[in-house]
Protein backbone atom coordinates (compact mmCIF):
# COMPACT_ATOMS: atom_id res chain seq x y z
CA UNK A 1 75.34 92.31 -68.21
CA UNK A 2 78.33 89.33 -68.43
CA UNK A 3 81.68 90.75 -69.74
CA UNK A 4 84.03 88.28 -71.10
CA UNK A 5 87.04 87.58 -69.14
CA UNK A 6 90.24 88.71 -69.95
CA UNK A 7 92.49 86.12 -70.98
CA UNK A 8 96.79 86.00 -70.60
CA UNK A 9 97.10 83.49 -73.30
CA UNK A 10 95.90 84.14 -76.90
CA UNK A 11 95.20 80.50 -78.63
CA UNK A 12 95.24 80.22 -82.36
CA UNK A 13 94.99 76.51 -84.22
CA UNK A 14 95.58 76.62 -88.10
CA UNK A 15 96.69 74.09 -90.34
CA UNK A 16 97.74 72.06 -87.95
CA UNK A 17 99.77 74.37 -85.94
CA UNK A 18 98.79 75.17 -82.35
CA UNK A 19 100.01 78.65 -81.64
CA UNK A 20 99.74 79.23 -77.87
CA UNK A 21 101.04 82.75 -77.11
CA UNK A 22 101.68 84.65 -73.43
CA UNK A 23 99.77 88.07 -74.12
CA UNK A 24 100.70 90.51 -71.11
CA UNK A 25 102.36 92.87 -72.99
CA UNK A 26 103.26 95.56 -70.44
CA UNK A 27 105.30 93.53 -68.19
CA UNK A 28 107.19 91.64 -70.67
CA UNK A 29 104.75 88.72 -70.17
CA UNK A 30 105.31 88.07 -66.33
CA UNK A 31 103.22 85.84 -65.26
CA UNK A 32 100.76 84.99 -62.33
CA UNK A 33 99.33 81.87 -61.06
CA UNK A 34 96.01 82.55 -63.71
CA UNK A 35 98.65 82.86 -66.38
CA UNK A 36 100.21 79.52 -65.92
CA UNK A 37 96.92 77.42 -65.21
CA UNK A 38 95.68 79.21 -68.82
CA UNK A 39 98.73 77.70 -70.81
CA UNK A 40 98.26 74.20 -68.96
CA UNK A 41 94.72 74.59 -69.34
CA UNK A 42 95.22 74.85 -72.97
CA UNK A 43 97.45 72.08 -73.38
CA UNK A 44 95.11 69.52 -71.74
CA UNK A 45 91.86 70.77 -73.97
CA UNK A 46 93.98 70.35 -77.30
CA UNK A 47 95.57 66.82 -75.82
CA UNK A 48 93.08 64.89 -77.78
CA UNK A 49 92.68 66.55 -80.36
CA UNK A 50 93.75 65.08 -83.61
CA UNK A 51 93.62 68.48 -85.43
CA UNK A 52 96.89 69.58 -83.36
CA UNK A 53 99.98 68.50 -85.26
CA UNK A 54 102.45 70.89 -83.52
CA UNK A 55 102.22 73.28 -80.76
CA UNK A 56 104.09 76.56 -80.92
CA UNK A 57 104.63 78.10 -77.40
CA UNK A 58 105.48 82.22 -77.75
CA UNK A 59 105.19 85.66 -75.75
CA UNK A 60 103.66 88.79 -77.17
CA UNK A 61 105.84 91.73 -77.89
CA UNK A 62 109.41 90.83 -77.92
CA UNK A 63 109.97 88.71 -75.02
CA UNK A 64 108.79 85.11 -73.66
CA UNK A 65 108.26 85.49 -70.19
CA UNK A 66 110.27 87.48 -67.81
CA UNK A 67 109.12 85.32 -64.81
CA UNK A 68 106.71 85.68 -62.14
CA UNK A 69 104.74 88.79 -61.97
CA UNK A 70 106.04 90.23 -58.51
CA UNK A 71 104.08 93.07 -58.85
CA UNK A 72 101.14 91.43 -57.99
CA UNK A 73 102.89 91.07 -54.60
CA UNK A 74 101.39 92.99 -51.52
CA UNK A 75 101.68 91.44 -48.09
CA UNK A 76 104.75 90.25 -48.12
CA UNK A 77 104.58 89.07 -44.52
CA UNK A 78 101.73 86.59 -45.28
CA UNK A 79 102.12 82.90 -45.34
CA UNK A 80 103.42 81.88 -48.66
CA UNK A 81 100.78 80.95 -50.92
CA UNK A 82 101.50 77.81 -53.51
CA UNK A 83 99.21 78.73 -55.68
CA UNK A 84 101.90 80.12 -58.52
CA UNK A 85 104.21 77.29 -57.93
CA UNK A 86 101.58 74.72 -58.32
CA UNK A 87 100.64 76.55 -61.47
CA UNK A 88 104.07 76.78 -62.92
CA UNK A 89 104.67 73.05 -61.97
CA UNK A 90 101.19 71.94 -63.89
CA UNK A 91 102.27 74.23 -66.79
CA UNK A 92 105.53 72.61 -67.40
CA UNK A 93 104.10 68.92 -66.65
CA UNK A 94 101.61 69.85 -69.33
CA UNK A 95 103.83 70.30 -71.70
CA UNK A 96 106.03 67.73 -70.89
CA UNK A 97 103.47 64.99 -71.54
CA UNK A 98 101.51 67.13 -74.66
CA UNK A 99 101.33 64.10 -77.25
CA UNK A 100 102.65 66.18 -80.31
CA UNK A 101 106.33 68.17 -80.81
CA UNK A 102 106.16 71.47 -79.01
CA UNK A 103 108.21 74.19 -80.22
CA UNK A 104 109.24 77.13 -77.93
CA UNK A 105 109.76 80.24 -79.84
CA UNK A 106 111.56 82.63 -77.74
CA UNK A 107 112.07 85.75 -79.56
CA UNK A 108 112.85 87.51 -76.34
CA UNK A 109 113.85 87.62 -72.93
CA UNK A 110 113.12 83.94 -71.32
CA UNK A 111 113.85 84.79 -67.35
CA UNK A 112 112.85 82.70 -64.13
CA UNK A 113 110.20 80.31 -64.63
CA UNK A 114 109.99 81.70 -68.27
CA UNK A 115 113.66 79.36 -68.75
CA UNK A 116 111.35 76.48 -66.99
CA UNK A 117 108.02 76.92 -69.89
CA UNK A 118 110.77 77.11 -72.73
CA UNK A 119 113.30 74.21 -71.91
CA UNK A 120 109.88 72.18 -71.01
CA UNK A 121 109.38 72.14 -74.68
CA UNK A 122 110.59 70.06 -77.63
CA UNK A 123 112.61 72.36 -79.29
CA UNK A 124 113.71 75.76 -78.15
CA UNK A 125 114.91 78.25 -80.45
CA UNK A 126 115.01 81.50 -79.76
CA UNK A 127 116.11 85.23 -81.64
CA UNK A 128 119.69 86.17 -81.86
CA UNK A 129 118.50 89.16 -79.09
CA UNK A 130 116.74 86.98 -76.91
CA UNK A 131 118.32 85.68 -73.64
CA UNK A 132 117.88 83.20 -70.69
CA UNK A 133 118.35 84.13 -66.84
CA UNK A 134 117.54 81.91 -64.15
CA UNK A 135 117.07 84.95 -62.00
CA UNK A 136 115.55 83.53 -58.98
CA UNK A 137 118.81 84.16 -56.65
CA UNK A 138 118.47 87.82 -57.18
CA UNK A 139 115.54 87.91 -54.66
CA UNK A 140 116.33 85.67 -52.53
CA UNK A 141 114.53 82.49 -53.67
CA UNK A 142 115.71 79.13 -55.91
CA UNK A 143 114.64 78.17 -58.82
CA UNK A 144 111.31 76.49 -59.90
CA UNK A 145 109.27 75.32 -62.26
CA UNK A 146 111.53 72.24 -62.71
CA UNK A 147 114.05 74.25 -63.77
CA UNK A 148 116.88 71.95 -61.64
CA UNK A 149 115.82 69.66 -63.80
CA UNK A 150 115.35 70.79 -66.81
CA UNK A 151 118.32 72.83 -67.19
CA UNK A 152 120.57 70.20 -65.83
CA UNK A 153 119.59 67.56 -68.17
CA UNK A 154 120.28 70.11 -70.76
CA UNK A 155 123.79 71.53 -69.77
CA UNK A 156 125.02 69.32 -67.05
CA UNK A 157 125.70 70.24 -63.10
CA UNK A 158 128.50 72.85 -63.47
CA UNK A 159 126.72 75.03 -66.04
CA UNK A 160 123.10 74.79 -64.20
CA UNK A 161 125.17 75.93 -60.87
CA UNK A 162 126.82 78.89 -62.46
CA UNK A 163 123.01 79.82 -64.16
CA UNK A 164 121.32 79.38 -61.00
CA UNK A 165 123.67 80.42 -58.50
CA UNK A 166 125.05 83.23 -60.08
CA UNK A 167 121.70 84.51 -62.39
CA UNK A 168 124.33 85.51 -64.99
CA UNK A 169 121.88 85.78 -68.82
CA UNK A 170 122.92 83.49 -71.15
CA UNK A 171 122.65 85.07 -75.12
CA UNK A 172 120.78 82.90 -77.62
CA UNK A 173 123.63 82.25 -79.55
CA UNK A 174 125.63 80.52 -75.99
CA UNK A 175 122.78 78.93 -74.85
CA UNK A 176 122.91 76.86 -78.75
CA UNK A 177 126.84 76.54 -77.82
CA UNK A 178 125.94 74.77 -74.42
CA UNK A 179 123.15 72.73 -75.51
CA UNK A 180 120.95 74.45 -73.57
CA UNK A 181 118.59 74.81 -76.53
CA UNK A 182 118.17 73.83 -80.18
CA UNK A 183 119.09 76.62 -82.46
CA UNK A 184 118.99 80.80 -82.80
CA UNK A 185 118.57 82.86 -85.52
CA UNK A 186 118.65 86.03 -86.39
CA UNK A 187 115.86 88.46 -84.98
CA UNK A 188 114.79 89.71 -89.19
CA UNK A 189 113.73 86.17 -89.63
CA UNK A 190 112.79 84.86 -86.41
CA UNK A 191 109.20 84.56 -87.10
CA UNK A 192 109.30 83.34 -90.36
CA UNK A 193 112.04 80.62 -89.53
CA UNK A 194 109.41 79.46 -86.70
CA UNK A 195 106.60 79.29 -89.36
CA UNK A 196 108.73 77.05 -91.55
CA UNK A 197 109.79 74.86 -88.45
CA UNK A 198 106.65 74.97 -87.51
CA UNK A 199 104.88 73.85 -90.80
CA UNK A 200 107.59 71.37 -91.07
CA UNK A 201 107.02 69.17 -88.07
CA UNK A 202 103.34 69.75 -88.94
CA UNK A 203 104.06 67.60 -92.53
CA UNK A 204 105.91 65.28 -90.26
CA UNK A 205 105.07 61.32 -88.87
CA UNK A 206 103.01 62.67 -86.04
CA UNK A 207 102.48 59.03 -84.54
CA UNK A 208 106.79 58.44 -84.86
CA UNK A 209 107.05 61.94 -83.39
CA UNK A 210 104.64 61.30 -80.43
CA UNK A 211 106.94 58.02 -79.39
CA UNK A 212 109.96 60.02 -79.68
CA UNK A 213 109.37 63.01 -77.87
CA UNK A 214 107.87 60.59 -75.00
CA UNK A 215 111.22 58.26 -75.56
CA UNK A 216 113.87 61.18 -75.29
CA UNK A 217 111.57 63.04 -72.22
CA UNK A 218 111.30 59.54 -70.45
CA UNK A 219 115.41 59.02 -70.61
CA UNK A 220 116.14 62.78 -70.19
CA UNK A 221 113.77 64.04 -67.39
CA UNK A 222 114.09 61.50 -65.11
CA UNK A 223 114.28 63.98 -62.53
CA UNK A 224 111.47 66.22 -63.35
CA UNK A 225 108.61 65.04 -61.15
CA UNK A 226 110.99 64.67 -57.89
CA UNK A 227 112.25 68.37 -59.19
CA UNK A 228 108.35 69.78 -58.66
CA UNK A 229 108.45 68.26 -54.91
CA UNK A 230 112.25 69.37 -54.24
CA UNK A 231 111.50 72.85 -55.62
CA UNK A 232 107.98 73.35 -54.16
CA UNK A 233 109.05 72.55 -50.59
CA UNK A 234 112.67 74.90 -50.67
CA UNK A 235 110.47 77.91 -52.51
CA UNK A 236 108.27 77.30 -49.77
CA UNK A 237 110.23 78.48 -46.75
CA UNK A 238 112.33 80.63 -49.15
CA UNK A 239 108.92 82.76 -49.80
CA UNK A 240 108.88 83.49 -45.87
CA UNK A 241 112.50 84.74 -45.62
CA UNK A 242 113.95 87.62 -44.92
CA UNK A 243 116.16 87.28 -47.74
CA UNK A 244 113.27 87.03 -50.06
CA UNK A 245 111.50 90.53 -48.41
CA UNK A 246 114.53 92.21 -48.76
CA UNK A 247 115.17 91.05 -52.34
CA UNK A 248 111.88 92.29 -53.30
CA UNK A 249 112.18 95.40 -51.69
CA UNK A 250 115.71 96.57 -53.58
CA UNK A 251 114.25 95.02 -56.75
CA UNK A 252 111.42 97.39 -56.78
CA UNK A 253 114.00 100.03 -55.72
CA UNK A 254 116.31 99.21 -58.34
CA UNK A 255 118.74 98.83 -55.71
CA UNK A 256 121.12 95.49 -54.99
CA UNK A 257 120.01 93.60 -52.41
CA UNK A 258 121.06 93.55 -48.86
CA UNK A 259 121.06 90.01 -48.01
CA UNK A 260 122.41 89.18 -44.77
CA UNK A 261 123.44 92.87 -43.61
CA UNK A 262 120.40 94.52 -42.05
């Protein structure tokens, strides 16, 4: 008897709108290396097609995505496997180069490579309660995804140090102050503020739109495709530290890491 396989990402197209949502609920929509190659995945099939007039990019449940899914971690003395970077890195180029405005509707926490899927679209908005948190630093690796990229192009050198040196969250309503993404509002409207943006862009020049968002991207992320090699290579070796063992260790503990004093 074949079962149907269980899916991360829920896919919906109506009226024009693409909604593309991150469904794993009870881990605030971590995600693994099958997570990632779903929402690229998705975004090539629906490339083409002239049906798609906006792409809405979401999480399930009240958050985004609250990073990688460490719990999926066992050996941590293996060789590092590449396998989630590559898929983060596809994910983001994915929708990078989608032909059509993509809309990332973070009504939630947005934390490690969750920052890198929501800055990688078109416009980011997000719920007054939602947050971003590059939090990579915490356990003893750097941040991926393209995130150097993509949040310095948003917020310039000093402010993408202090996110990803110091993990500190940034609320919705800063990151609109910094430019880090396009507007918040408050959490009793949130979804019905993204249908109307949604449903707006949808009524919208899609052929004007398409050169625009490739226009903007093209002068913006200049760095974006060096940032996958950079990244990839540092997270890497960082996966076989110490540092990153014993950051895993005290953040299953709920402890504060160690680093350097064992």
């Amino acid at each position: 008897m074949n079962s149907t396989p269980v899916r991360d990402v829920d896919v919906e197209l109506d009226a024009g709108i693409l909604a593309v949502t991150i469904a794993r609920p009870t881990v605030m929509n971590a995600v693994t290396a099958q997570t990632l190659n779903e929402v690229a995945d998705t975004f090539e099939q629906y490339a083409r097609d002239p049906a798609v007039h906006v792409v809405v990019l979401s999480g399930t449940e009240g958050a985004f995505c609250s990073g990688a899914d460490l719990s999926t971690l066992n050996d941590l003395t293996a060789p590092p496997d590449p396998a989630t970077i590559d898929a983060a890195n596809r994910a983001v180029a994915a929708i990078r180069h989608f032909p059509r405005p993509v809309i990332g509707a973070v009504g939630g926490p947005a934390v490690g490579v969750g920052v890198s899927l929501a800055l990688a679209c078109d416009l980011t908005v997000a719920s007054e309660s939602a947050y971003f948190m590059l939090a990579f630093t915490k356990i003893g690796l750097m941040p991926d995804g393209g995130a150097t990229a993509l949040v310095s192009a948003s917020i310039g050198r000093a402010r993408a140090m202090r996110m990803a040196l110091l993990a500190e969250r940034v609320t919705a309503r800063h990151a609109v102050d910094i430019g880090l993404i396009a507007s918040a509002h408050p959490d009793s409207t949130f979804a019905m503020d993204i249908r109307e943006l949604a449903a707006r862009v949808a009524a919208g020049p899609r052929y004007a739109f398409q050169q625009t968002k490739h226009a903007v991207n093209a002068a913006s992320l200049t760095e974006l495709e060096r940032a996958f090699t950079r990244e990839r290579m540092g997270q890497l070796e960082l996966l076989g530290s110490v540092d990153f063992v014993e950051g895993v260790r005290a953040f299953r503990a709920k402890q504060i890491p160690a680093f350097g004093r064992r």
